[in-house]
C-alpha atoms as a PDB file:
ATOM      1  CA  UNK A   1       3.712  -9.944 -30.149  1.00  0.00           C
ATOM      2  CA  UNK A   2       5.732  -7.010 -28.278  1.00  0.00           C
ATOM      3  CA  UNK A   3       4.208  -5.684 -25.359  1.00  0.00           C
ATOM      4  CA  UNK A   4       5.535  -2.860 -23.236  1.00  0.00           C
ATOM      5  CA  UNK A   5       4.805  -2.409 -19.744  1.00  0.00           C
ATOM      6  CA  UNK A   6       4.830   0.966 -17.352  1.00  0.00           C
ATOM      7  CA  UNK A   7       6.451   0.189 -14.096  1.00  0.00           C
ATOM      8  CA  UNK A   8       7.023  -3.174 -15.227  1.00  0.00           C
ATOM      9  CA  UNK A   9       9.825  -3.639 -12.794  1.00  0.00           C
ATOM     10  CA  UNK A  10       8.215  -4.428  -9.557  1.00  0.00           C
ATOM     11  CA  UNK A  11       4.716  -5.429  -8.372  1.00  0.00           C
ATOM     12  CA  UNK A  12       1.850  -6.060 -10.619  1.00  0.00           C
ATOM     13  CA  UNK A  13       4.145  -4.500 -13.626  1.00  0.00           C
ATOM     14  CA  UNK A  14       6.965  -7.100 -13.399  1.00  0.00           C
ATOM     15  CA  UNK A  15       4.332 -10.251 -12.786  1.00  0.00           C
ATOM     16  CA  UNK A  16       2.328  -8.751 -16.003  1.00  0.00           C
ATOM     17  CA  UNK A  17       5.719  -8.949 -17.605  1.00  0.00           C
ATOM     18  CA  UNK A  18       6.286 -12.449 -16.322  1.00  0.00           C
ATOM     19  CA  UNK A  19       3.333 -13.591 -17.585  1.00  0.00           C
ATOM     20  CA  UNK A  20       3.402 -12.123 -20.743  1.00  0.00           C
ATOM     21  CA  UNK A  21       6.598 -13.353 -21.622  1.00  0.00           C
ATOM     22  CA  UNK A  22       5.011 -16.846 -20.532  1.00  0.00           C
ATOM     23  CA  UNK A  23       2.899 -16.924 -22.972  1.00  0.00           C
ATOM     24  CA  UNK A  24       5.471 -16.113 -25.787  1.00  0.00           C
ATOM     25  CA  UNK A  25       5.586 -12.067 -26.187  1.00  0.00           C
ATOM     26  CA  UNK A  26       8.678 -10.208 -26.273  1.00  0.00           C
ATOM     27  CA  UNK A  27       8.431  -7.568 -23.380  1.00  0.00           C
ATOM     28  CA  UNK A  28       9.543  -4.278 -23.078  1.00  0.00           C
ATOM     29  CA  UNK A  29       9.525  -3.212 -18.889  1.00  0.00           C
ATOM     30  CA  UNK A  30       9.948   0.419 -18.477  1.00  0.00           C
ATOM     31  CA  UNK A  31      10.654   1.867 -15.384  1.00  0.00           C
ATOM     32  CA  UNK A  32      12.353   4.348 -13.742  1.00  0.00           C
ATOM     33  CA  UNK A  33      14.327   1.841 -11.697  1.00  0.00           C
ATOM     34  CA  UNK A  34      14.634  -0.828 -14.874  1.00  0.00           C
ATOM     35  CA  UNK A  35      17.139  -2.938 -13.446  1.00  0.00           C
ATOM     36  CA  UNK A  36      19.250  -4.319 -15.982  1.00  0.00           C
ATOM     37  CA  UNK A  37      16.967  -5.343 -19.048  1.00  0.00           C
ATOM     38  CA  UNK A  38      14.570  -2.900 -18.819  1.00  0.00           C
ATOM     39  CA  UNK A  39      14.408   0.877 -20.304  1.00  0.00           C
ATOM     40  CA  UNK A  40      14.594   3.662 -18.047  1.00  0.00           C
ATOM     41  CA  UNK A  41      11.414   5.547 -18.223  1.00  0.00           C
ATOM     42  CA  UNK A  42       9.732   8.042 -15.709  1.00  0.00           C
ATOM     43  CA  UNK A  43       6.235   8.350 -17.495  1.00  0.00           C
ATOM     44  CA  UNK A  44       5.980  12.082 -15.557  1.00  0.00           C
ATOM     45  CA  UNK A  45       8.858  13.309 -18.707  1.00  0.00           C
ATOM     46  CA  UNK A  46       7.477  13.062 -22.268  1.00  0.00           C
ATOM     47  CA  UNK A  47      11.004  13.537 -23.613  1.00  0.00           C
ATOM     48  CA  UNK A  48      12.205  10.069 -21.534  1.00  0.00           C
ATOM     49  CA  UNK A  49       8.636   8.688 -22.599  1.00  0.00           C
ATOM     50  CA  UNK A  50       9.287   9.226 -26.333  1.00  0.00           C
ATOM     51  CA  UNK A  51      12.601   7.465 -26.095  1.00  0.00           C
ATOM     52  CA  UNK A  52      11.834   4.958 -24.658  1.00  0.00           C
ATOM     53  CA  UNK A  53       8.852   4.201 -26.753  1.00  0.00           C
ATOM     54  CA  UNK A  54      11.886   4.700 -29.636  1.00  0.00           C
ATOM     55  CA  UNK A  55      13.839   2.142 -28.090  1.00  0.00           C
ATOM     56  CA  UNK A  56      11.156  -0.609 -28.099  1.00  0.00           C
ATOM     57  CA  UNK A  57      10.696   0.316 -31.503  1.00  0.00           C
ATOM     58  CA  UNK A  58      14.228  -0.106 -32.718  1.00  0.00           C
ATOM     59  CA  UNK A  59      14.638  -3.281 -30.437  1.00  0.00           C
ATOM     60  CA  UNK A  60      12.160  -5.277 -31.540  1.00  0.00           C
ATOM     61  CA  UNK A  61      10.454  -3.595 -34.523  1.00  0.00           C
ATOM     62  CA  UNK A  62       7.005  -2.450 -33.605  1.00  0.00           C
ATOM     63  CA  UNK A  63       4.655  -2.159 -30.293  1.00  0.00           C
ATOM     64  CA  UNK A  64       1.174  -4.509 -30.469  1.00  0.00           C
ATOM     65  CA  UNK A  65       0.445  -3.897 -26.585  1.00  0.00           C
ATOM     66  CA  UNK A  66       0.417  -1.074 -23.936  1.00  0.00           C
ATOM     67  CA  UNK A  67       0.090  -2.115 -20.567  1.00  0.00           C
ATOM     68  CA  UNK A  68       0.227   1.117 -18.562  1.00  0.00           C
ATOM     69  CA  UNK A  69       1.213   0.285 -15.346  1.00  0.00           C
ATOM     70  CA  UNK A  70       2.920   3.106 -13.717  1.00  0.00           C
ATOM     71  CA  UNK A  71       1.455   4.874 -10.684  1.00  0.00           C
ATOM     72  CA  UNK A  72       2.320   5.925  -7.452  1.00  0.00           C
ATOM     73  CA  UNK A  73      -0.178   6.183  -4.382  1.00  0.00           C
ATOM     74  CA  UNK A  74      -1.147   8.864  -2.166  1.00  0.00           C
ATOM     75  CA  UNK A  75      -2.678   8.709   1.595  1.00  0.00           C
ATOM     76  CA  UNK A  76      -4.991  11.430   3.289  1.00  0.00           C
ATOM     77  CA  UNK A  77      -8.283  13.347   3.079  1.00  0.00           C
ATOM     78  CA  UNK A  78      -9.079  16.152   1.028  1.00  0.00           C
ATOM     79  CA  UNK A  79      -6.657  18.315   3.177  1.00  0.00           C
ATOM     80  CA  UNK A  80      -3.776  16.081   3.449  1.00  0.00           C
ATOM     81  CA  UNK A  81      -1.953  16.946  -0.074  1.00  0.00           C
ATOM     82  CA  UNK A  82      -0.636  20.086  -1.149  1.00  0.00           C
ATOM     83  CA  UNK A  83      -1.215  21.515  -4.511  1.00  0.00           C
ATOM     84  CA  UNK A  84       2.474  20.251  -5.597  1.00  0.00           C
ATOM     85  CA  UNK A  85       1.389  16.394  -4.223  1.00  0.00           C
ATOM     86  CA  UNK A  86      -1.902  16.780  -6.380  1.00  0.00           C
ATOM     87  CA  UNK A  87      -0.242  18.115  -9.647  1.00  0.00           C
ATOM     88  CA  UNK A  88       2.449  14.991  -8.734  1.00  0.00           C
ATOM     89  CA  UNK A  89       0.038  12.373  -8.657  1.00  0.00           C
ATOM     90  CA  UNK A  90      -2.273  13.338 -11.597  1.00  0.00           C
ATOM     91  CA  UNK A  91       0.857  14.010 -13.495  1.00  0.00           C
ATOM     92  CA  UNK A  92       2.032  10.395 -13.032  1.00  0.00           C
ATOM     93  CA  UNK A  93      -1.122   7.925 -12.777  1.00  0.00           C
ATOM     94  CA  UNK A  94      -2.665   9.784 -15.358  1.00  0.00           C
ATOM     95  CA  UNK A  95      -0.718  12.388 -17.883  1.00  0.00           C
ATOM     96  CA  UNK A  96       1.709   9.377 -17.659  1.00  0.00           C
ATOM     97  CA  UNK A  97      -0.709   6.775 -19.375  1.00  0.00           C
ATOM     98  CA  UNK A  98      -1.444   9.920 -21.806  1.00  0.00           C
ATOM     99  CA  UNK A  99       1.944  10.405 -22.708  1.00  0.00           C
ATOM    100  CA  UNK A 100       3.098   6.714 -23.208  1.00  0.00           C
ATOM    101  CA  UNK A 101      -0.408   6.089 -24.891  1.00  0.00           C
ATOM    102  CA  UNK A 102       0.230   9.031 -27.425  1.00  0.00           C
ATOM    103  CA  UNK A 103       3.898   8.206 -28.123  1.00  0.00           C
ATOM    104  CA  UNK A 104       3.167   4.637 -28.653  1.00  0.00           C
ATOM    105  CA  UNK A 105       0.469   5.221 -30.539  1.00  0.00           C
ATOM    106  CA  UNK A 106       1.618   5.498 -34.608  1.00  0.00           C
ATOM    107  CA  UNK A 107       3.325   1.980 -33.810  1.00  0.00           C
ATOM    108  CA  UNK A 108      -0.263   0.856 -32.352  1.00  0.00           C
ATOM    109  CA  UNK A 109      -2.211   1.647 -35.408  1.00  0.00           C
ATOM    110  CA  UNK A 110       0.176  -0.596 -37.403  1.00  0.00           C
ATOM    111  CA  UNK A 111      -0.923  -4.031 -35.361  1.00  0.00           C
ATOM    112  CA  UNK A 112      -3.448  -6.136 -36.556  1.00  0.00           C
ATOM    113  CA  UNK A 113      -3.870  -6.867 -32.688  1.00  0.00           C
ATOM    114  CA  UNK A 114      -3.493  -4.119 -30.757  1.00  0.00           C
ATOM    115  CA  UNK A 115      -4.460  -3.688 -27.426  1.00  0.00           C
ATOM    116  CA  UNK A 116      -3.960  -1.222 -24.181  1.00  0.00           C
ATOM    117  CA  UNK A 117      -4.877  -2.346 -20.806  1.00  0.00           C
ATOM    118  CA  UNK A 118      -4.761   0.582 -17.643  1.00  0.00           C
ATOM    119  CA  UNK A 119      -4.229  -0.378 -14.537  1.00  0.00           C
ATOM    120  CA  UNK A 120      -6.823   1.301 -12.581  1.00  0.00           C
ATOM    121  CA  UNK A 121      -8.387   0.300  -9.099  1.00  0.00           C
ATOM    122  CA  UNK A 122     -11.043  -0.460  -6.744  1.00  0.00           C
ATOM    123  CA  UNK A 123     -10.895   3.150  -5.551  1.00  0.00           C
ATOM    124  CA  UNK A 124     -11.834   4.445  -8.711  1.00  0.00           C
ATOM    125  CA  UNK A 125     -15.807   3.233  -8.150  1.00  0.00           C
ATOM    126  CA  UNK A 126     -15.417   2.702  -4.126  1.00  0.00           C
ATOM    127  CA  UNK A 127     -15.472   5.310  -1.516  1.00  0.00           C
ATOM    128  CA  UNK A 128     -12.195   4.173   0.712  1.00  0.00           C
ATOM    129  CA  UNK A 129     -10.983   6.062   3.819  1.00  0.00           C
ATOM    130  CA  UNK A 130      -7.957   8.310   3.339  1.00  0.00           C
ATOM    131  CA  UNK A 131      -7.239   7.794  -0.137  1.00  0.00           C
ATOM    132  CA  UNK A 132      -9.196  10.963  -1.673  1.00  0.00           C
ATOM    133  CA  UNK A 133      -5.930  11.853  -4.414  1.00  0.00           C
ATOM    134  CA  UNK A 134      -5.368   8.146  -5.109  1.00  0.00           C
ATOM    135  CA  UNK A 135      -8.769   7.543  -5.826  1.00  0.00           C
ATOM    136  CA  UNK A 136      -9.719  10.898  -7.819  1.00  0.00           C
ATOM    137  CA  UNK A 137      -6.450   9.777  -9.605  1.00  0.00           C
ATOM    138  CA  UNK A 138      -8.199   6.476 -10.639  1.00  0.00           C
ATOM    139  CA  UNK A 139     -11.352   7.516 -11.361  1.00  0.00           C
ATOM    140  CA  UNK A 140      -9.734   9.950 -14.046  1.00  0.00           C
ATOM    141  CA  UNK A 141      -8.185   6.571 -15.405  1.00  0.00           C
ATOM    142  CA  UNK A 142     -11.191   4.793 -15.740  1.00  0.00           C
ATOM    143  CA  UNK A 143     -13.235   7.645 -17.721  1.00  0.00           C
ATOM    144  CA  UNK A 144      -9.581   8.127 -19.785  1.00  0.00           C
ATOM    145  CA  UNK A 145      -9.942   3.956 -20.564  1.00  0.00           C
ATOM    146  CA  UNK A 146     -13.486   4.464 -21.846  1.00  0.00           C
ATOM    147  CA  UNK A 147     -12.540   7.717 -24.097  1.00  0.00           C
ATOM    148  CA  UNK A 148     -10.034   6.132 -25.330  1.00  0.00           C
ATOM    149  CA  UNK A 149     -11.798   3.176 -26.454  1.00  0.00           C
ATOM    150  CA  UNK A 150     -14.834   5.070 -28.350  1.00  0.00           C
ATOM    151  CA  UNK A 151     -11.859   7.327 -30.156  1.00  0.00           C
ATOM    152  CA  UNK A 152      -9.818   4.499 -31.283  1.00  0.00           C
ATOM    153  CA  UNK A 153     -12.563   1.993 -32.737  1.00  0.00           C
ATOM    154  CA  UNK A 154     -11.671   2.599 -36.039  1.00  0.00           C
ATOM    155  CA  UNK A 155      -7.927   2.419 -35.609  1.00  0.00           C
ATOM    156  CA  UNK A 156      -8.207  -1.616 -34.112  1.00  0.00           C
ATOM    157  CA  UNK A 157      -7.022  -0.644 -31.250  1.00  0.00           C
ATOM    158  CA  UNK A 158      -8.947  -2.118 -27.883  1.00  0.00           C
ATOM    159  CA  UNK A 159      -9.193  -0.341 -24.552  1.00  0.00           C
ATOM    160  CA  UNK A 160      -9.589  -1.757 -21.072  1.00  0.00           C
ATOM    161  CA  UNK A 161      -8.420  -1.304 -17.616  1.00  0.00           C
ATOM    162  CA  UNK A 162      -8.122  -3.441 -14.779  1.00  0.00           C
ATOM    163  CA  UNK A 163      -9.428  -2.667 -11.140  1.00  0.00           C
ATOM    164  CA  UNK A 164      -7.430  -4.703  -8.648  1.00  0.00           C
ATOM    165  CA  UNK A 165      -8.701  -4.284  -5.327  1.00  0.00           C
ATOM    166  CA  UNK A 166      -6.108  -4.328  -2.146  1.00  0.00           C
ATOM    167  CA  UNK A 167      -2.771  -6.230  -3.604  1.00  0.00           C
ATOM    168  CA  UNK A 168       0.008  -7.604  -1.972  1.00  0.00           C
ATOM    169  CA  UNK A 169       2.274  -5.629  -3.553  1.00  0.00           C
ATOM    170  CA  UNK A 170       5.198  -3.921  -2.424  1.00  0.00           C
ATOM    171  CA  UNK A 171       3.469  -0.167  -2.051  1.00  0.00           C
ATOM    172  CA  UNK A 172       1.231  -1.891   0.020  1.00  0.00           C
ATOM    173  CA  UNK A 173       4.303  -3.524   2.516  1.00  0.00           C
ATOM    174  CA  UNK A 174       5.574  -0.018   2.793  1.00  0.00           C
ATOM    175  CA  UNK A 175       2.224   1.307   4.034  1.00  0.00           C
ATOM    176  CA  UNK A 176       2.241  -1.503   6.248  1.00  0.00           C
ATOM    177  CA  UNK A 177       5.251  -1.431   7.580  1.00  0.00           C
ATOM    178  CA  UNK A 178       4.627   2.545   8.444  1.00  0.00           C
ATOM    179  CA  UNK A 179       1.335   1.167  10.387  1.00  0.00           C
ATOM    180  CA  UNK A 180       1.157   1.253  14.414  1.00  0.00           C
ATOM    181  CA  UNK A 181       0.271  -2.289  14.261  1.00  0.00           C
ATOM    182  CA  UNK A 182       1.384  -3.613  10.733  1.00  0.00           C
ATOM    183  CA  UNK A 183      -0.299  -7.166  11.244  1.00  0.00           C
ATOM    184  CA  UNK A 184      -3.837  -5.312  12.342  1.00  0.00           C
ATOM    185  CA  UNK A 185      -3.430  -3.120   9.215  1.00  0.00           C
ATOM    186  CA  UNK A 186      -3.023  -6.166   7.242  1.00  0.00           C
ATOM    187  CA  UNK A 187      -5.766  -8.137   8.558  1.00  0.00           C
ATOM    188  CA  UNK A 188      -7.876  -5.320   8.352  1.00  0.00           C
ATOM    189  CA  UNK A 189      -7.481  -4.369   4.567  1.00  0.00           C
ATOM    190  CA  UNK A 190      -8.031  -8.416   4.056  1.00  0.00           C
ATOM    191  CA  UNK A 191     -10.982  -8.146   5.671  1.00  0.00           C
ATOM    192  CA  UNK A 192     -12.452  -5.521   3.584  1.00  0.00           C
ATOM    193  CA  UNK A 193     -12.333  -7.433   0.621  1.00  0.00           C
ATOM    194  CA  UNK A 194     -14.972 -10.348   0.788  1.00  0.00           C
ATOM    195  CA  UNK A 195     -12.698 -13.116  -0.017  1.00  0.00           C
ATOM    196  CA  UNK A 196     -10.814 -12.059   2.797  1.00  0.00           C
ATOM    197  CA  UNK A 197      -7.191 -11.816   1.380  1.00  0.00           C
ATOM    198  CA  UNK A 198      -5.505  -9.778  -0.404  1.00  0.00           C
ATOM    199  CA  UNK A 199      -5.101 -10.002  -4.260  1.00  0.00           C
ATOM    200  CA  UNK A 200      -1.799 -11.432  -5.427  1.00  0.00           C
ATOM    201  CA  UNK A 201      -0.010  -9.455  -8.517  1.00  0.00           C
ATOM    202  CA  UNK A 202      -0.251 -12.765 -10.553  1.00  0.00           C
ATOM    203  CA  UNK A 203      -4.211 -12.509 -10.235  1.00  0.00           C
ATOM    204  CA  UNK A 204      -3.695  -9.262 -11.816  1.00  0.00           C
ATOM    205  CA  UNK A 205      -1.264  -9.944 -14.269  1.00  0.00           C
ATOM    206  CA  UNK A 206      -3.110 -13.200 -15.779  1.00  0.00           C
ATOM    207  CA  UNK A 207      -6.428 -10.784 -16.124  1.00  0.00           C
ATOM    208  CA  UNK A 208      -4.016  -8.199 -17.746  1.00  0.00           C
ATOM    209  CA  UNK A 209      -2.819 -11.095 -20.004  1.00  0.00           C
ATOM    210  CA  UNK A 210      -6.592 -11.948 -20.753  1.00  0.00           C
ATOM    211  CA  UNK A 211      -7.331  -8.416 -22.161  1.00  0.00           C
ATOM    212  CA  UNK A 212      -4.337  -7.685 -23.815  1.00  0.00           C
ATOM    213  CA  UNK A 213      -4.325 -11.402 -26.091  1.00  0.00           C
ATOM    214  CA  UNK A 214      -6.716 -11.605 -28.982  1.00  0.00           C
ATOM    215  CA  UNK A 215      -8.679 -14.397 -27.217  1.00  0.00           C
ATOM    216  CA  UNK A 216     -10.327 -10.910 -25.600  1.00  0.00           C
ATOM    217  CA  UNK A 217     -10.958  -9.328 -29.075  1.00  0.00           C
ATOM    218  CA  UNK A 218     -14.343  -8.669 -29.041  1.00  0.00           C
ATOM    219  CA  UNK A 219     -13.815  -6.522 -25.810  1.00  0.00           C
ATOM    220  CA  UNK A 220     -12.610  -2.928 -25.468  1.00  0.00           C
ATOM    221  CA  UNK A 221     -14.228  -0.567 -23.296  1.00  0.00           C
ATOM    222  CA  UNK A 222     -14.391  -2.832 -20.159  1.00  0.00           C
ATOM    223  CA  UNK A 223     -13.440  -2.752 -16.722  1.00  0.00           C
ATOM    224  CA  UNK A 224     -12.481  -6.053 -15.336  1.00  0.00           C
ATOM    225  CA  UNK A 225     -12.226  -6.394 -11.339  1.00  0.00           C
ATOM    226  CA  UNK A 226      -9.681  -8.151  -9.613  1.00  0.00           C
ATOM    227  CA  UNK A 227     -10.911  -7.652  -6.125  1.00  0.00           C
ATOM    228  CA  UNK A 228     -12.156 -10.614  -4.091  1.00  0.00           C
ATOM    229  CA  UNK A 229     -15.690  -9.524  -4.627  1.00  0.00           C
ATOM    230  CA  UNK A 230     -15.481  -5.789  -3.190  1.00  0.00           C
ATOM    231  CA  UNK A 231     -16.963  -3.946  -6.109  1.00  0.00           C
ATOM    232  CA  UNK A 232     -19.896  -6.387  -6.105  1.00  0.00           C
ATOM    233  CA  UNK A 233     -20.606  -8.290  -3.223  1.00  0.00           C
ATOM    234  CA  UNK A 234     -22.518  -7.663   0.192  1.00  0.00           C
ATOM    235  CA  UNK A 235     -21.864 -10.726   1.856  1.00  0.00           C
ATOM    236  CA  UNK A 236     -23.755 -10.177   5.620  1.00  0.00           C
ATOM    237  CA  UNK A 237     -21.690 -10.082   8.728  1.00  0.00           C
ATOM    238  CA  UNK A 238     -20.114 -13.169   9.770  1.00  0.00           C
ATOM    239  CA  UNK A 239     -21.529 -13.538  13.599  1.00  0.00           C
END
C-alpha cells in the first residue's frame, strides 16, 4: 500500500507517517519543509501539488491512500483577519485538500483499496473562543469530507476525516509559548477537554491508520473524534 501524507513532516502528519509505515505501507510525506526524504509540496500551488503527486507516482508506482494533513491555524474573532489572512487560510486547509485530492485522484480510482482521510477538528462542530477563521476553515472540511464521499461511491474510493480535539502538537507549543502565562494556557486548554489532557499526535495518527486500512472498509462518510470526550460529553463540575 502507498500512502501519501500532507504536512507529513511534523506533528500529527509525521506520527500518521510513522505509523503507517509501521504497519507496512510505503509513505510518501509532503511538505513544504520535507526534510530529506520527503517531497516538497506547498498544497496552496497546484503546479507543486501536481508534481509532487507525479513523483509518488513514479517512485513507487501508484497512490492507494490520501491523508490530507496540511493546514495552518489562525487566532481572533470575526475582526481579527484581513481579507488576505482569510483567502490564506481557506486557500490552504481547504483548496489544498481539493487540489491534492483532484491530482491524486486518476491514481485513486486504480486501487482496489482506496481511501482518503481529512484531518479536520473539534472546531469544526464546537463553538471555541478566538478561533472564528480556523474553525469556519474546518467546518468547510468536514462538509468537503462528506461530498466527497457521496461523489466517489462508485469509484471505491472511501471518505473520512478525523476531528482531533486540542493536540500537543507543535502549532500548539508556539501558541503557548506566545501566552502571558504559557503553563495557565496549557492547563487551561487541558481542562477543556474532559479527559483533561491534551491529545497526543499518535492518538491521531493510529485513528488515521484505522480509516485509511481496509479493516475500516465498510466506512466512508464518517467523522471520527479524537478529543478526550469534548464533542460528546458533559461531565458536571468537579467541586
Amino acid at each position: 500500500m502507498t500512502a501519501v501524507v500532507t504536512g507529513g513532516a511534523s506533528g500529527i502528519g509525521a506520527a500518521t507517517a510513522r505509523v503507517l509505515t509501521g504497519r507496512g505501507a510505503m509513505v510518501a510525506v509532503l511538505d513544504v519543509n520535507p526534510g530529506d526524504d520527503g517531497i516538497r509540496c506547498d498544497v496552496s500551488d497546484d503546479d507543486q501539488v501536481r508534481a509532487a503527486i507525479d513523483a509518488v507516482v513514479a517512485r513507487f508506482g501508484g497512490v492507494d491512500v490520501l491523508v490530507n494533513n496540511a493546514g495552518i491555524g489562525a487566532q481572533g474573532d470575526v475582526t481579527a483577519n484581513d481579507d488576505a489572512e482569510w483567502h490564506r487560510v481557506l486557500d490552504v486547509n481547504v483548496v489544498g485538500m481539493a487540489r491534492v485530492t483532484r491530482a491524486a485522484l486518476p491514481h485513486l480510482r486504480k486501487s482496489t483499496r482506496a481511501a482518503v482521510v481529512n484531518t479536520c477538528s473539534i472546531a469544526a462542530c464546537q463553538g471555541l473562543p478566538n478561533r472564528v477563521l480556523y474553525s469556519a476553515s474546518k467546518g468547510a472540511v468536514l462538509a468537503l469530507t462528506l461530498a466527497m464521499a457521496t461523489d466517489h461511491l462508485d469509484d471505491g474510493i472511501r471518505v473520512n476525516c478525523v476531528c482531533p480535539g486540542t493536540a500537543d502538537t507543535p502549532w500548539v507549543g508556539r501558541l503557548l509559548d506566545a501566552a502571558a502565562d504559557p503553563a495557565a494556557e496549557r492547563a487551561a486548554l487541558a481542562a477543556r477537554q474532559p479527559m483533561g489532557r491534551l491529545v497526543t499526535a499518535e492518538e491521531v495518527a493510529n485513528a488515521i491508520a484505522y480509516l485509511a486500512s481496509p479493516l475500516s472498509g465498510s466506512t466512508t462518510g464518517t467523522t471520527l473524534a479524537v478529543d478526550g470526550g469534548m464533542y460528546g460529553l458533559r461531565p458536571r463540575a468537579k467541586p
